[in-house]
N, C-alpha and C. Protein backbone atom coordinates (compact mmCIF):
# COMPACT_ATOMS: atom_id res chain seq x y z
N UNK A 1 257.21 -152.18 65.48
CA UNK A 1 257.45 -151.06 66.37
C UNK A 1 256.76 -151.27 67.71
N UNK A 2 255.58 -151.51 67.71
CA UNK A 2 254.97 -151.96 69.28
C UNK A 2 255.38 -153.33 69.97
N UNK A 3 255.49 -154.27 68.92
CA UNK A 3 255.90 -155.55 69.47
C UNK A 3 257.28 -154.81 70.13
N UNK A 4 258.46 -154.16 69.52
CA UNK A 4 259.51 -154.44 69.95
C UNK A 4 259.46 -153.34 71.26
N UNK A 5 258.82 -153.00 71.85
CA UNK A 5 258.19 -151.90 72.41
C UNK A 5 258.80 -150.12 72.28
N UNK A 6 259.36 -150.11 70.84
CA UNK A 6 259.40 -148.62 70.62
C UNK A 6 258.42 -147.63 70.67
N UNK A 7 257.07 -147.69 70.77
CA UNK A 7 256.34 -146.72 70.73
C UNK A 7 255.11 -147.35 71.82
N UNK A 8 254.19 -146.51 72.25
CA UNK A 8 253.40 -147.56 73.20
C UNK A 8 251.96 -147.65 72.35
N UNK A 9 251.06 -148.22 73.13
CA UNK A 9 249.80 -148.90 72.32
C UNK A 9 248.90 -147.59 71.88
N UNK A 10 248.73 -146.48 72.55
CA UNK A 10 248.04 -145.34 71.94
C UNK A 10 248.50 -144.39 71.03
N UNK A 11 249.86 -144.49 70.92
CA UNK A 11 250.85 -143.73 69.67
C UNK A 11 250.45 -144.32 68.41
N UNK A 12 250.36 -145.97 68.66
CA UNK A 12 250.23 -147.00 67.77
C UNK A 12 248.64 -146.79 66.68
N UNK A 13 247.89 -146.64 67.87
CA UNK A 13 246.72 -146.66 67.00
C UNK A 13 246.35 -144.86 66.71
N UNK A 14 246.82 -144.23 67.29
CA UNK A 14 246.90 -142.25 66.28
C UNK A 14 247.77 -142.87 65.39
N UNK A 15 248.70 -143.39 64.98
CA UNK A 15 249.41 -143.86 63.60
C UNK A 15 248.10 -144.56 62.32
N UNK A 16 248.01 -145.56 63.20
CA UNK A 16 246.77 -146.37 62.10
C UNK A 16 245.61 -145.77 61.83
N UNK A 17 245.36 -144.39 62.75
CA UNK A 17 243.76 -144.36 62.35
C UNK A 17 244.00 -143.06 61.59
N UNK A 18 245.38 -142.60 61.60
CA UNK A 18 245.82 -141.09 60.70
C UNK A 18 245.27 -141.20 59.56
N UNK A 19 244.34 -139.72 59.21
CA UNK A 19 243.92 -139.70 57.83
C UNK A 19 244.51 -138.34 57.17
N UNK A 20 245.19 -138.13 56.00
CA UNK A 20 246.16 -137.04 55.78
C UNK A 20 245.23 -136.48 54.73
N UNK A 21 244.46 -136.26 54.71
CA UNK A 21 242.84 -135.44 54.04
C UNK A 21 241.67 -135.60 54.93
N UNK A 22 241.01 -134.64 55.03
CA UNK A 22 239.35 -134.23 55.36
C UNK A 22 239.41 -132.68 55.82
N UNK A 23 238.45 -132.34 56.59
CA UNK A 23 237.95 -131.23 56.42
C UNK A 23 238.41 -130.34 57.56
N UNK A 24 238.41 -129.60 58.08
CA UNK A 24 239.32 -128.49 59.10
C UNK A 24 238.30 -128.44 59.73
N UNK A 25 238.40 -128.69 61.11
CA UNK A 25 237.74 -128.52 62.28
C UNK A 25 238.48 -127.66 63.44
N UNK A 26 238.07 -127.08 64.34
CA UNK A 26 238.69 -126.45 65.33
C UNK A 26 239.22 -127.19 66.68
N UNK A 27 239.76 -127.20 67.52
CA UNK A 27 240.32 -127.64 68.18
C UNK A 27 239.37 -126.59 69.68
N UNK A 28 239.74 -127.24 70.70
CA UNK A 28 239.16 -126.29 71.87
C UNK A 28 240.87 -126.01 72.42
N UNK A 29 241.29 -125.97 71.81
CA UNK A 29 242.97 -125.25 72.05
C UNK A 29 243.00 -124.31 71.09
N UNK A 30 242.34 -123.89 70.05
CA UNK A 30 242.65 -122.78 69.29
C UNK A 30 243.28 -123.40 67.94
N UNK A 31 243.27 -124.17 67.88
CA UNK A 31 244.30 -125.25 66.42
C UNK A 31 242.93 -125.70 65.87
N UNK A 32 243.63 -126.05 64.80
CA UNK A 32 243.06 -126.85 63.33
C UNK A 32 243.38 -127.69 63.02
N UNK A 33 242.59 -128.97 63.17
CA UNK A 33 242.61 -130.44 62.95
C UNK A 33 241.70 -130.83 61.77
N UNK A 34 242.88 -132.02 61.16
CA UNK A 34 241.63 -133.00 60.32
C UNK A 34 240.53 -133.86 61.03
N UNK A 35 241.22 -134.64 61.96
CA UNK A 35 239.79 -135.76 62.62
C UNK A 35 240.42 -135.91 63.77
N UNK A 36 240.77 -135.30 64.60
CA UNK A 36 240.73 -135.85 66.03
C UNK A 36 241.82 -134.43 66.61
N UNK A 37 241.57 -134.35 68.51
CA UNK A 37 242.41 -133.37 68.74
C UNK A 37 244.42 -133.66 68.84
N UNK A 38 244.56 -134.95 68.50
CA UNK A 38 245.84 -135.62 68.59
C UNK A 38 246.76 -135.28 67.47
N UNK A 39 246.09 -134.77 66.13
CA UNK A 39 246.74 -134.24 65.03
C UNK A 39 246.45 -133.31 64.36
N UNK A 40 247.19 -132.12 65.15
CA UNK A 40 246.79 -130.91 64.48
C UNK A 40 247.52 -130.02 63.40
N UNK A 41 247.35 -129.04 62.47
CA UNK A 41 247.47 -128.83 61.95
C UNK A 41 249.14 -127.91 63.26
N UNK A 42 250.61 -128.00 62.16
CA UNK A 42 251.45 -127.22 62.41
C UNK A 42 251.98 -125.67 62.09
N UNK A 43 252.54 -124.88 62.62
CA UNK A 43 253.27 -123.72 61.62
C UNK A 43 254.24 -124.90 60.82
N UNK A 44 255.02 -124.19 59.75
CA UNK A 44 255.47 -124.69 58.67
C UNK A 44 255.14 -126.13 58.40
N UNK A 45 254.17 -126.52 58.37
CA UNK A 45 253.34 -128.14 57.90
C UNK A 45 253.35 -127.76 56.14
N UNK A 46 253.62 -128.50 55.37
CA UNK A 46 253.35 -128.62 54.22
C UNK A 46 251.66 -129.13 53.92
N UNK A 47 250.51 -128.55 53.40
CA UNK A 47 249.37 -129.04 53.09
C UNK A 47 248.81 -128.49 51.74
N UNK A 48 248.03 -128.82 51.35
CA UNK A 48 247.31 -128.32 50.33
C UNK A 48 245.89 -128.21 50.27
N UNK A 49 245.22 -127.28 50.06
CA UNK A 49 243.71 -126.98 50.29
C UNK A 49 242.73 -126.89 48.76
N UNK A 50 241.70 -127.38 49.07
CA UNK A 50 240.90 -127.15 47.68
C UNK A 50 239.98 -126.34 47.58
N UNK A 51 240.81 -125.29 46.74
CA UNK A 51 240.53 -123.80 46.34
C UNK A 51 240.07 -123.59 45.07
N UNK A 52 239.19 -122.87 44.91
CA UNK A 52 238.43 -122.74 42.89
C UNK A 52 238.63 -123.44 42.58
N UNK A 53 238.44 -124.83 43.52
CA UNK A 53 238.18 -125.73 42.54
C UNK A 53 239.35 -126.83 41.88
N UNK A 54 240.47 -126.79 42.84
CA UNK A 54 241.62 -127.15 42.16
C UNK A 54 242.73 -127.18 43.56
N UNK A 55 243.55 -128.21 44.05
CA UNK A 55 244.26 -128.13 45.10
C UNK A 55 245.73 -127.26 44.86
N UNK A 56 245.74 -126.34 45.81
CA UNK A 56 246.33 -125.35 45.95
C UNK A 56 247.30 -125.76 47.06
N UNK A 57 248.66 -125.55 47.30
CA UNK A 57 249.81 -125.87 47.91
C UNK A 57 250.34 -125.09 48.43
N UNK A 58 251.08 -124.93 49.67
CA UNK A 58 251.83 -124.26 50.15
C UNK A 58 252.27 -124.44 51.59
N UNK A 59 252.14 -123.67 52.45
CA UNK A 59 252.98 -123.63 53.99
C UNK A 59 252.36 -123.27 55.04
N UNK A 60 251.86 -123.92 55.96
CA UNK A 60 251.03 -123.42 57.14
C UNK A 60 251.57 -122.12 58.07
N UNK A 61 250.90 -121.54 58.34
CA UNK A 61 251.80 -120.39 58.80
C UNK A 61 250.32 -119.46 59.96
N UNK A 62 250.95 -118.63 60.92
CA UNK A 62 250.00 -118.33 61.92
C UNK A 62 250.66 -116.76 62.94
N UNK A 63 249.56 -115.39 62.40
CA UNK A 63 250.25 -114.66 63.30
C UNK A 63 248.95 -114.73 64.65
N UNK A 64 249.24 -113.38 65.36
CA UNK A 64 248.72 -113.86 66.36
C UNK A 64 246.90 -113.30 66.47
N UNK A 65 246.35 -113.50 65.42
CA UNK A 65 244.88 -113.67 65.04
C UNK A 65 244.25 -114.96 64.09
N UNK A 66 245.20 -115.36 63.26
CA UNK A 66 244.44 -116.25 62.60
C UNK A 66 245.50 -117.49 61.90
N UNK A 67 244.86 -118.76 61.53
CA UNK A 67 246.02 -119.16 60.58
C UNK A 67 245.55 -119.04 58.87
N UNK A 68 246.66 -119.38 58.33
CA UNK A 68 246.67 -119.34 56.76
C UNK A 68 247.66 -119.80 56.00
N UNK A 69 247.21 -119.96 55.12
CA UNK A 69 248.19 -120.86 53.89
C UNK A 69 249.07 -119.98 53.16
N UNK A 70 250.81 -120.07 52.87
CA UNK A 70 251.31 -119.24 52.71
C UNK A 70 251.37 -119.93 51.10
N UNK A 71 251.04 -120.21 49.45
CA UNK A 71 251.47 -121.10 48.93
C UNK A 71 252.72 -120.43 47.94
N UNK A 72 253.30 -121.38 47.16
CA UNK A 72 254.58 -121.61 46.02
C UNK A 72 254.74 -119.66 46.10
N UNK A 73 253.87 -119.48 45.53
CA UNK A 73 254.28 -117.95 44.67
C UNK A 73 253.70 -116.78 45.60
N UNK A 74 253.58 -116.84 47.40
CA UNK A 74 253.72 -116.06 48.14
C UNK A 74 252.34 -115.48 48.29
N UNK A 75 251.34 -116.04 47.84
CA UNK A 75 249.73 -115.60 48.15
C UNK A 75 249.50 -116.41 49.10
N UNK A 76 248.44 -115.34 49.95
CA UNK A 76 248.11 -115.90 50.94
C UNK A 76 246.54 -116.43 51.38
N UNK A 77 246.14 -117.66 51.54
CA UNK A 77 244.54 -117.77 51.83
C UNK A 77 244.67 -118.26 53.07
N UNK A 78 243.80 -117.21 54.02
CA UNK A 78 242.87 -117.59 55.14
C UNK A 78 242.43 -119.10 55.36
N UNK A 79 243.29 -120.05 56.76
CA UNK A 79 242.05 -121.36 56.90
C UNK A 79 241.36 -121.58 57.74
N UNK A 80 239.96 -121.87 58.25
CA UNK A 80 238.88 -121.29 58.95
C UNK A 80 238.16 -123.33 58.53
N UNK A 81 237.75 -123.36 59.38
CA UNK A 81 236.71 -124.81 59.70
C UNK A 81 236.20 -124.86 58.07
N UNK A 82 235.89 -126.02 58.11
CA UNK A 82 235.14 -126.31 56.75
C UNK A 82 235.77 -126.72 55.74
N UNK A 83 236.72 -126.46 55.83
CA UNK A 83 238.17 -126.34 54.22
C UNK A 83 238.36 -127.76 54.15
N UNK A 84 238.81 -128.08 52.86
CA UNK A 84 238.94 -129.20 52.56
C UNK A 84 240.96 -129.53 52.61
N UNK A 85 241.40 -129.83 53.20
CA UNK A 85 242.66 -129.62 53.13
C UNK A 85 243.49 -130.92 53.26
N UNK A 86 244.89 -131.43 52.43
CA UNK A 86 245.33 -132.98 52.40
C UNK A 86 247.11 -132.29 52.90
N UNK A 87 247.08 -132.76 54.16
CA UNK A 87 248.92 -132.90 54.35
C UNK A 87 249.60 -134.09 53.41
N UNK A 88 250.58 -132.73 53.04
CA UNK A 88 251.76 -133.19 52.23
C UNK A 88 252.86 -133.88 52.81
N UNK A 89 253.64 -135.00 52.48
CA UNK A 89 254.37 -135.30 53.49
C UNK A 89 256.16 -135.15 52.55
């Protein structure tokens, strides 16, 4: 993909250094990132967070105070810095 020059050299390496688990950090834009401000968390992103203890699934979702996890069976948890959370792809 870079050799043939479809993408350029800094797309290239946010590809290689993507990690699709760690911990929720804030953004100085108001978003929620795993490790860097280049990949942030989306509305409807598929992720899963580890909740009691056990990874919990569902749908990123955001009104206009906070974001939160919408999962399978329509409960909703609050996500706030610290969370342990792995995008689903």
């Amino acid at each position: 993909m870079l050799d043939a020059g479809e993408i350029s050299k800094s797309q290239f390496k946010k590809l290689v250094n993507y990690e699709p688990e760690g911990i929720l950090k804030p953004t100085s834009h108001g978003y929620l990132t795993i490790n860097c401000e280049a990949s942030c968390l989306l509305k409807n992103s598929r992720v899963a967070i580890f909740f009691n203890g056990k990874w919990l699934s569902g749908i990123v979702a955001r009104d206009e105070r906070e974001w939160y996890l919408e999962d399978d069976g329509g409960n909703i948890v609050g996500l706030c810095p610290g969370i342990r959370v792995r995008v689903l792809l």
